[in-house]
PDB file of N, CA and C in Angstrom:
ATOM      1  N   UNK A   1     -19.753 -12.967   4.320  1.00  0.00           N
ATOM      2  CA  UNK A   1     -19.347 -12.595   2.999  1.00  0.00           C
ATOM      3  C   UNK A   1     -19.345 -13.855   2.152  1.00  0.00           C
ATOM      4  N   UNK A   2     -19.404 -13.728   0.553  1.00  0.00           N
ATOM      5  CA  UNK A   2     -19.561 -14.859   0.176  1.00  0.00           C
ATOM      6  C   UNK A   2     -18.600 -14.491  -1.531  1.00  0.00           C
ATOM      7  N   UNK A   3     -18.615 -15.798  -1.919  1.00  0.00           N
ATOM      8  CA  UNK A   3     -18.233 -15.534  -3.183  1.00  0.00           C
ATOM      9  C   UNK A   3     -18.171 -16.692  -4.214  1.00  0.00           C
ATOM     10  N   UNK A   4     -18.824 -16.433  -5.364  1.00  0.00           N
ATOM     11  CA  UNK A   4     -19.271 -17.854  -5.901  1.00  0.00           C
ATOM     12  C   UNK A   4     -18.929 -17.860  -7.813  1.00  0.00           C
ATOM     13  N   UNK A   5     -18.788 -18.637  -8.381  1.00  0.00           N
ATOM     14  CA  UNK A   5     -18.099 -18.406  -9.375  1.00  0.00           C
ATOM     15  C   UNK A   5     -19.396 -19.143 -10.621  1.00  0.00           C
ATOM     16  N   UNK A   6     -20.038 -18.857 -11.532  1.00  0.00           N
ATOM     17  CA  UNK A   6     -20.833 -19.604 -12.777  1.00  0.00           C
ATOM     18  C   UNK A   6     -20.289 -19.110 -14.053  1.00  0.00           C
ATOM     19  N   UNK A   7     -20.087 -19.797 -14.743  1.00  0.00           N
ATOM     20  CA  UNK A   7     -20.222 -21.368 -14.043  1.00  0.00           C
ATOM     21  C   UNK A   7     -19.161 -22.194 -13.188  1.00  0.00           C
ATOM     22  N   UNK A   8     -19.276 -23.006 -12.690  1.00  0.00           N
ATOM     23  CA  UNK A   8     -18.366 -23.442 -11.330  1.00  0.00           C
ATOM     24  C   UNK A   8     -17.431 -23.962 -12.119  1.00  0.00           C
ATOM     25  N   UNK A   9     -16.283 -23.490 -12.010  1.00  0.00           N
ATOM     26  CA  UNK A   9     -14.844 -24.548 -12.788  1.00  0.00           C
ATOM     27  C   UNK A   9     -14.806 -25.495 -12.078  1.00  0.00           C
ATOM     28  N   UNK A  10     -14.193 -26.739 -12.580  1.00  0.00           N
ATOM     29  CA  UNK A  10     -13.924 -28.091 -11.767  1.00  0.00           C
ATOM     30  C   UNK A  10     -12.937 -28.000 -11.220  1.00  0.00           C
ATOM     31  N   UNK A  11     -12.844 -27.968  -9.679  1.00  0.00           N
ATOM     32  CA  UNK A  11     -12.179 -27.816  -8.355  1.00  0.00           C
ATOM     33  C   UNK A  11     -11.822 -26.885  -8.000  1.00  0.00           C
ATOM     34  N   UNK A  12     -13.456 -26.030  -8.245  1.00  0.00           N
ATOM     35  CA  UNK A  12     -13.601 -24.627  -7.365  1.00  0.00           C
ATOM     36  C   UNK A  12     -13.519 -24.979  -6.264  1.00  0.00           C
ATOM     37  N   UNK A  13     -14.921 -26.096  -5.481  1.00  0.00           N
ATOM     38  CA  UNK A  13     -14.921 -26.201  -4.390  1.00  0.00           C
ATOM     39  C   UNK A  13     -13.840 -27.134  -3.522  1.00  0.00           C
ATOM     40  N   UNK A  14     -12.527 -27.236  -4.169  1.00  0.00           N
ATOM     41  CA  UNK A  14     -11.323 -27.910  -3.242  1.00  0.00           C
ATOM     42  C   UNK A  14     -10.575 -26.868  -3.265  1.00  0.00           C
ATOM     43  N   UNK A  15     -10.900 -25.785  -3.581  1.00  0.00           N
ATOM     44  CA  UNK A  15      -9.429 -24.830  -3.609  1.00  0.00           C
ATOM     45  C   UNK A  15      -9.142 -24.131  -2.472  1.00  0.00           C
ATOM     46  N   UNK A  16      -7.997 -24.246  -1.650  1.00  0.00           N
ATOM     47  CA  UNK A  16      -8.135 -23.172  -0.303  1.00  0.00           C
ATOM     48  C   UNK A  16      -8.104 -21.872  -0.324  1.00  0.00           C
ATOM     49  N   UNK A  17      -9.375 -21.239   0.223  1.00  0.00           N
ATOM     50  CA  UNK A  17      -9.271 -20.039   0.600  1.00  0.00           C
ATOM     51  C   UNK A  17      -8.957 -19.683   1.485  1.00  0.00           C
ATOM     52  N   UNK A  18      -8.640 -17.885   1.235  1.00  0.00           N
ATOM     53  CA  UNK A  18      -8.270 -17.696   2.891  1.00  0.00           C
ATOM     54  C   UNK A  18      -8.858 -16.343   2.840  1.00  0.00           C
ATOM     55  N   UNK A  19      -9.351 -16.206   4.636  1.00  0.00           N
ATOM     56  CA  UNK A  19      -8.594 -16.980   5.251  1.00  0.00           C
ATOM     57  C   UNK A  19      -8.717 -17.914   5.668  1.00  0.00           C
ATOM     58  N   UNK A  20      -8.013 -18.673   6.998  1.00  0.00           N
ATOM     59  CA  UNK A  20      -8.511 -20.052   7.285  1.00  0.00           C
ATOM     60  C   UNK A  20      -9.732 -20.357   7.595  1.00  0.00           C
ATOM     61  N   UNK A  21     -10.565 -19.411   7.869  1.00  0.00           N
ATOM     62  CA  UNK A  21     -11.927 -19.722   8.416  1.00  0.00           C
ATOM     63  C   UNK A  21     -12.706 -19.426   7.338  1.00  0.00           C
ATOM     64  N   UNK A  22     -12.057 -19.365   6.112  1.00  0.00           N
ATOM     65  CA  UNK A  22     -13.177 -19.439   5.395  1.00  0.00           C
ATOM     66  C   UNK A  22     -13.340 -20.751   4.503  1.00  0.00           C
ATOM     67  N   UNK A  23     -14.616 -21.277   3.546  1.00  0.00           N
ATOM     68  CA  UNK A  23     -14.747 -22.080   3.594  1.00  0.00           C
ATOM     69  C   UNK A  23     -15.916 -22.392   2.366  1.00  0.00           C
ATOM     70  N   UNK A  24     -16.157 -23.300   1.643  1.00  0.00           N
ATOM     71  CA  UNK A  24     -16.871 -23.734   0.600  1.00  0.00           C
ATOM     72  C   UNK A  24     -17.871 -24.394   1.339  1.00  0.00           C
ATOM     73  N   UNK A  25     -19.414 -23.789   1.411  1.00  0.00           N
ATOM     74  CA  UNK A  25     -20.639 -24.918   1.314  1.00  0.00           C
ATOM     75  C   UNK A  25     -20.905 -25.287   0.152  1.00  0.00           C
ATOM     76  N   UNK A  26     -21.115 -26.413   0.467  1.00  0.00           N
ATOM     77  CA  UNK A  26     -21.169 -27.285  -0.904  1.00  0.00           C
ATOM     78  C   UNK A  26     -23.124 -27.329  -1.036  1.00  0.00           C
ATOM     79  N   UNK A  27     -23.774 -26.937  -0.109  1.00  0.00           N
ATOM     80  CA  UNK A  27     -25.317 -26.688  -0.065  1.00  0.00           C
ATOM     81  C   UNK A  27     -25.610 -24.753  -0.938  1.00  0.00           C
ATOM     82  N   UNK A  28     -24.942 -24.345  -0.390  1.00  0.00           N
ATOM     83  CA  UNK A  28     -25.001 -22.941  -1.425  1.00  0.00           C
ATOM     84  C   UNK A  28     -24.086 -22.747  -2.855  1.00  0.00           C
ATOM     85  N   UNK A  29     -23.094 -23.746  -2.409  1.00  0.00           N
ATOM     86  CA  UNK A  29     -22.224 -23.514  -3.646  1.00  0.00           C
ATOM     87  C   UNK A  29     -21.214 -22.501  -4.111  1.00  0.00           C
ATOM     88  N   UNK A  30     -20.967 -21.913  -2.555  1.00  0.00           N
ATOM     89  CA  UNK A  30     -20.150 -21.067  -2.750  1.00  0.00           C
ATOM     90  C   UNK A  30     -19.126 -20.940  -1.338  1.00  0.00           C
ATOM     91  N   UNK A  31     -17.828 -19.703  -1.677  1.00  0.00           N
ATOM     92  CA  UNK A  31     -17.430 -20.112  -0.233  1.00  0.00           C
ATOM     93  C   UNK A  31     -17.975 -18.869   0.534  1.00  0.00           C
ATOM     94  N   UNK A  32     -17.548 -19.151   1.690  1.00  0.00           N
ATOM     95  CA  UNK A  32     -18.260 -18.059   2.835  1.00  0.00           C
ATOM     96  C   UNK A  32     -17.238 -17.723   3.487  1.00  0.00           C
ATOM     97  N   UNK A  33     -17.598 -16.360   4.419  1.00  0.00           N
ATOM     98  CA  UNK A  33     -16.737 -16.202   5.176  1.00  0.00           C
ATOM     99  C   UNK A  33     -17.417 -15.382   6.570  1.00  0.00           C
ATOM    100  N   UNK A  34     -17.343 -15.889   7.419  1.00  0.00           N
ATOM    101  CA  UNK A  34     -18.250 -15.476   8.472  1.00  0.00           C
ATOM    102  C   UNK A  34     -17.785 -14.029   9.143  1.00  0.00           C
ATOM    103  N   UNK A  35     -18.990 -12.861   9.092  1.00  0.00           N
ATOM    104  CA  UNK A  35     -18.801 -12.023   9.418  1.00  0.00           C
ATOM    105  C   UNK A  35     -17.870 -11.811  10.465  1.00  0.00           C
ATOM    106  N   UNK A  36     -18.436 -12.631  11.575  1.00  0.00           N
ATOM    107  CA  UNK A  36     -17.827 -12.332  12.659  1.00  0.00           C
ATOM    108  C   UNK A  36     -15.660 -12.611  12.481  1.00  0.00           C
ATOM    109  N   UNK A  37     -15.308 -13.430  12.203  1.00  0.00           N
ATOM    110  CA  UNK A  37     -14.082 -13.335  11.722  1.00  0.00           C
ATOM    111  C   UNK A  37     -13.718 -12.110  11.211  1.00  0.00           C
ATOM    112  N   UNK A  38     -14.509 -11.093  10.093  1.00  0.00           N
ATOM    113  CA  UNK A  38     -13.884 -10.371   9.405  1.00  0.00           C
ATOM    114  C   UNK A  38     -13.744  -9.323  11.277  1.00  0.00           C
ATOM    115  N   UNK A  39     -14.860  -9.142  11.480  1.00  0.00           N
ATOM    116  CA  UNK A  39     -15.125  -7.818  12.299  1.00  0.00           C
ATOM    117  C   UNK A  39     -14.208  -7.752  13.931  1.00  0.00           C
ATOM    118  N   UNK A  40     -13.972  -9.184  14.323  1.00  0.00           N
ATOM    119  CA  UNK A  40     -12.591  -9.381  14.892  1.00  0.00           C
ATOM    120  C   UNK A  40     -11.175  -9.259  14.267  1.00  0.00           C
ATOM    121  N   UNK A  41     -11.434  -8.987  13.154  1.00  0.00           N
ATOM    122  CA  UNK A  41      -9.953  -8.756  12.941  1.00  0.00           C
ATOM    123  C   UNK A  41      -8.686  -7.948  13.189  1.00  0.00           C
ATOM    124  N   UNK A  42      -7.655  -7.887  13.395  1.00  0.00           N
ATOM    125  CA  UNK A  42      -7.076  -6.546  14.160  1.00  0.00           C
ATOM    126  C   UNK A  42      -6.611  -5.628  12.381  1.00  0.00           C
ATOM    127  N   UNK A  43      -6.778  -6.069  11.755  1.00  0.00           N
ATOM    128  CA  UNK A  43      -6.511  -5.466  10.188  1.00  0.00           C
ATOM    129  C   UNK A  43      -7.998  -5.999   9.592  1.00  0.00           C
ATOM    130  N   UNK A  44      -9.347  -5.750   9.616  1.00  0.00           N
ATOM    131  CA  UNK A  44     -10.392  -6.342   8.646  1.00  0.00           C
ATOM    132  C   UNK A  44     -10.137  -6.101   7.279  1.00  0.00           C
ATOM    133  N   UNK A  45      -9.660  -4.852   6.715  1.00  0.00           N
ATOM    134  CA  UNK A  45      -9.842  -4.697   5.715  1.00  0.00           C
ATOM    135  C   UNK A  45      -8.810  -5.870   5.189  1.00  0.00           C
ATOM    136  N   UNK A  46      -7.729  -5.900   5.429  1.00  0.00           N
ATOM    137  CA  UNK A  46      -6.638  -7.116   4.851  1.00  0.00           C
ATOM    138  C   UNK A  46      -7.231  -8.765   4.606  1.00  0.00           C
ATOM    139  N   UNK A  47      -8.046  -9.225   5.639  1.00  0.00           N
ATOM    140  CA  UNK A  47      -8.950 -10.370   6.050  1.00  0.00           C
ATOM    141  C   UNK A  47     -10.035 -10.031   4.760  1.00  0.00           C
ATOM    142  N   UNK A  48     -10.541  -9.270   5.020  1.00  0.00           N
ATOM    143  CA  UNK A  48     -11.202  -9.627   3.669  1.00  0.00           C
ATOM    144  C   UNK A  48     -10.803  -9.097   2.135  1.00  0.00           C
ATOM    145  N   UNK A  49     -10.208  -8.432   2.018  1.00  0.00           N
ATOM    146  CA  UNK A  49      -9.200  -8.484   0.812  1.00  0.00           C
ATOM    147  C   UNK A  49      -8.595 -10.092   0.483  1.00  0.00           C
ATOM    148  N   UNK A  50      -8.095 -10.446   1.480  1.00  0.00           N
ATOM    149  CA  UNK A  50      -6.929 -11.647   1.062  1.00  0.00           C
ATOM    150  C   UNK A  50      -8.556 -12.716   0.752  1.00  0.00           C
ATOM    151  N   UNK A  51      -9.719 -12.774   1.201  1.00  0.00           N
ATOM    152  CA  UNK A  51     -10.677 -13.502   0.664  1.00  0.00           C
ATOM    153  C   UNK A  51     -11.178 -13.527  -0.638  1.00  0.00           C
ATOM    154  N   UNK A  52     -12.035 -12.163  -0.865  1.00  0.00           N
ATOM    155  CA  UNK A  52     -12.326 -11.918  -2.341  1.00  0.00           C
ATOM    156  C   UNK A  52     -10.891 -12.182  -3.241  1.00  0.00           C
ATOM    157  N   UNK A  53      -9.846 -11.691  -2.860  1.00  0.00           N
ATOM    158  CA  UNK A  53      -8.593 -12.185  -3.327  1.00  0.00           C
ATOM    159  C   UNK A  53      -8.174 -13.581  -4.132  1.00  0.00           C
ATOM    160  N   UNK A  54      -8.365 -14.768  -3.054  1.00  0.00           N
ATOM    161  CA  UNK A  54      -8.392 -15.521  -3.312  1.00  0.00           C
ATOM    162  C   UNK A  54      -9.562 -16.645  -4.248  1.00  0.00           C
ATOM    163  N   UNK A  55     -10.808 -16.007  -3.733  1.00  0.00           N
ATOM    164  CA  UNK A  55     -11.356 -16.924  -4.091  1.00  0.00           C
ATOM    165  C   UNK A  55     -11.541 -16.627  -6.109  1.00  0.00           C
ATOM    166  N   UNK A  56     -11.672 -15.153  -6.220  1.00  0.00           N
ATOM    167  CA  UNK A  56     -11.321 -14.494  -7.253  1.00  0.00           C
ATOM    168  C   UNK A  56      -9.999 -15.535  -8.124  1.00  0.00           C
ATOM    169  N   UNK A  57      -8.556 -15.788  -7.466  1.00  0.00           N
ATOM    170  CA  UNK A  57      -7.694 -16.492  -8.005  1.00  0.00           C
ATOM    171  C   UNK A  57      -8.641 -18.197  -8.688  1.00  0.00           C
ATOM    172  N   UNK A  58      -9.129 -18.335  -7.184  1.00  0.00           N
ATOM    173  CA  UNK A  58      -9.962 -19.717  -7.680  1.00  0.00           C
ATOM    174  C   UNK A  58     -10.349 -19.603  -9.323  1.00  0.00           C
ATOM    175  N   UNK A  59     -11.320 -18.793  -9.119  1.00  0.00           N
ATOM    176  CA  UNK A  59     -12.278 -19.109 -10.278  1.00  0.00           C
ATOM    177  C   UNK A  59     -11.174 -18.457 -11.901  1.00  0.00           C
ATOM    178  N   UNK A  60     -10.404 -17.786 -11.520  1.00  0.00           N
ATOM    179  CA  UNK A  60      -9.554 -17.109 -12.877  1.00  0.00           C
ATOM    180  C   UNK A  60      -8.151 -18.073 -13.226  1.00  0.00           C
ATOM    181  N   UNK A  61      -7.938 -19.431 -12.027  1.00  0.00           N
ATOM    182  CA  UNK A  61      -6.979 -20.075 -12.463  1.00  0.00           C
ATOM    183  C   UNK A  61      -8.171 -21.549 -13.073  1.00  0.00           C
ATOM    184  N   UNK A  62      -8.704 -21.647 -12.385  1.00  0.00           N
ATOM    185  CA  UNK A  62      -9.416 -23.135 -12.481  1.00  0.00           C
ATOM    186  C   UNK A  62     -10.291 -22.467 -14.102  1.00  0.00           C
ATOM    187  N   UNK A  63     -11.263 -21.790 -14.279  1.00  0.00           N
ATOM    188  CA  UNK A  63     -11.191 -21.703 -15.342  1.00  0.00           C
ATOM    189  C   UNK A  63     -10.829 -20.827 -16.883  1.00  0.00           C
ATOM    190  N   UNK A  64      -9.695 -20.841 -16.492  1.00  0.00           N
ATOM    191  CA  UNK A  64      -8.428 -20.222 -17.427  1.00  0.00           C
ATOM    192  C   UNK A  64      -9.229 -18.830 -17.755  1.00  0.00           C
ATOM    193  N   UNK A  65      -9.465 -18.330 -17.489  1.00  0.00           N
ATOM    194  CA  UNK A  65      -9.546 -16.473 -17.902  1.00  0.00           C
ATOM    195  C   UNK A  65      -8.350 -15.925 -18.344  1.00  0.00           C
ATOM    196  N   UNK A  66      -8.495 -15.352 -19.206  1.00  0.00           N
ATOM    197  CA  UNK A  66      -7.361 -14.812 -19.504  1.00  0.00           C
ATOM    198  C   UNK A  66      -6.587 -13.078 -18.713  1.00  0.00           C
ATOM    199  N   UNK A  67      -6.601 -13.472 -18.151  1.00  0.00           N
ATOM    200  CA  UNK A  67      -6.014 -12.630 -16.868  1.00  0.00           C
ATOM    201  C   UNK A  67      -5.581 -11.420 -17.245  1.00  0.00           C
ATOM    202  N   UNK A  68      -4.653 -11.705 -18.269  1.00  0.00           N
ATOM    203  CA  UNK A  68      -3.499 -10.424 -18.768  1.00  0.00           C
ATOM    204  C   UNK A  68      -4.519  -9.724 -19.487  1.00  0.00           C
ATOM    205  N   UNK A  69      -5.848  -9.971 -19.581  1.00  0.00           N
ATOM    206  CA  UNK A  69      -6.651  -8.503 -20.555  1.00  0.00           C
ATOM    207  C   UNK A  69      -7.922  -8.217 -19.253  1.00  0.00           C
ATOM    208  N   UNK A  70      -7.791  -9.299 -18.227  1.00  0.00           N
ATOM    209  CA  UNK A  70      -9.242  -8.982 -17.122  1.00  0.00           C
ATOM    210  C   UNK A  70      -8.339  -7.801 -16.160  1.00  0.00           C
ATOM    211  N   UNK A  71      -7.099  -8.142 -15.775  1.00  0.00           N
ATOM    212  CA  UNK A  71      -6.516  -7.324 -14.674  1.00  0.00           C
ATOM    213  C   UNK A  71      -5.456  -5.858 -14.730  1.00  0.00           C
ATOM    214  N   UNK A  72      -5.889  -4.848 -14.141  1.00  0.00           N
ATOM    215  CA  UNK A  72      -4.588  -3.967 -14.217  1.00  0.00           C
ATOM    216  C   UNK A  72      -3.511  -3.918 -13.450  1.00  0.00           C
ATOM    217  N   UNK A  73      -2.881  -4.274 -14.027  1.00  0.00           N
ATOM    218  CA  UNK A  73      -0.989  -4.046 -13.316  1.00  0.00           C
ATOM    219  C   UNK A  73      -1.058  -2.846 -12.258  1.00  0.00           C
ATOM    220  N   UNK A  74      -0.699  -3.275 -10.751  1.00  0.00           N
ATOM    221  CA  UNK A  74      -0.658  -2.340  -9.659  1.00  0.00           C
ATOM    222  C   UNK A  74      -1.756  -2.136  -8.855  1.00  0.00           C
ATOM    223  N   UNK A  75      -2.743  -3.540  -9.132  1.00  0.00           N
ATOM    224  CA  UNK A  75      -3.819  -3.877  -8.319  1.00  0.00           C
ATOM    225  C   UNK A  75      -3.716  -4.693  -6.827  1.00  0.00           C
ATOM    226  N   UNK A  76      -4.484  -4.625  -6.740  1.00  0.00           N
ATOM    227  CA  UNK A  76      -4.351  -5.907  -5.526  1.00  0.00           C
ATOM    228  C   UNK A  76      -4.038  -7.040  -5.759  1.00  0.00           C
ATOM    229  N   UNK A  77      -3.109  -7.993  -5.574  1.00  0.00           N
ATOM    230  CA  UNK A  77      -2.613  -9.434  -6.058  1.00  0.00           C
ATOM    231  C   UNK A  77      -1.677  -8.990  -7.354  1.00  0.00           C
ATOM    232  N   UNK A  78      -1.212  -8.068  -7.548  1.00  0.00           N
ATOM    233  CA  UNK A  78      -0.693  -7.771  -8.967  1.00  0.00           C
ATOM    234  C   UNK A  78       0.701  -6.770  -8.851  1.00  0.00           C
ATOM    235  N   UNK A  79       1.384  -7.662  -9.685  1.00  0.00           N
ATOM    236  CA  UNK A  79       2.680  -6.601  -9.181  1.00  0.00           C
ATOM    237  C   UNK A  79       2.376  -5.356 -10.562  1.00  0.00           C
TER     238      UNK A  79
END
């Protein structure tokens, strides 16, 4: 799985994702997350939720989106 942000905010690629095994190539420019992790998972769907999740946070904190008109209240990550 992958997920990549353009244009790249400055310190996309230091931001931690998760989960732990996932990870920023800095040759594709995006982070990854290796199938096999998701498909061992004893919850997959959560494992990759909390990914797109995060890396999603990456790119909407690093370059300021304005959140309160992109997201609906009672989403995933959203109270």
């Amino acid at each position: 799985f992958y997920a990549y942000a353009y244009p790249v905010p400055e310190g996309f690629s230091a931001w931690r994702a998760e989960p732990s095994e996932a990870y920023f190539d800095d040759q594709l420019g995006e982070f990854l997350l290796p199938y096999r992790v998701v498909r061992r998972a004893v919850d997959p769907d959560t494992v990759l939720l909390r990914f797109f999740q995060s890396t999603y946070d990456a790119a909407a904190e690093l370059a300021a989106w304005d959140r309160a008109s992109l997201e609906v209240p009672g989403t995933a990550g959203h109270p």
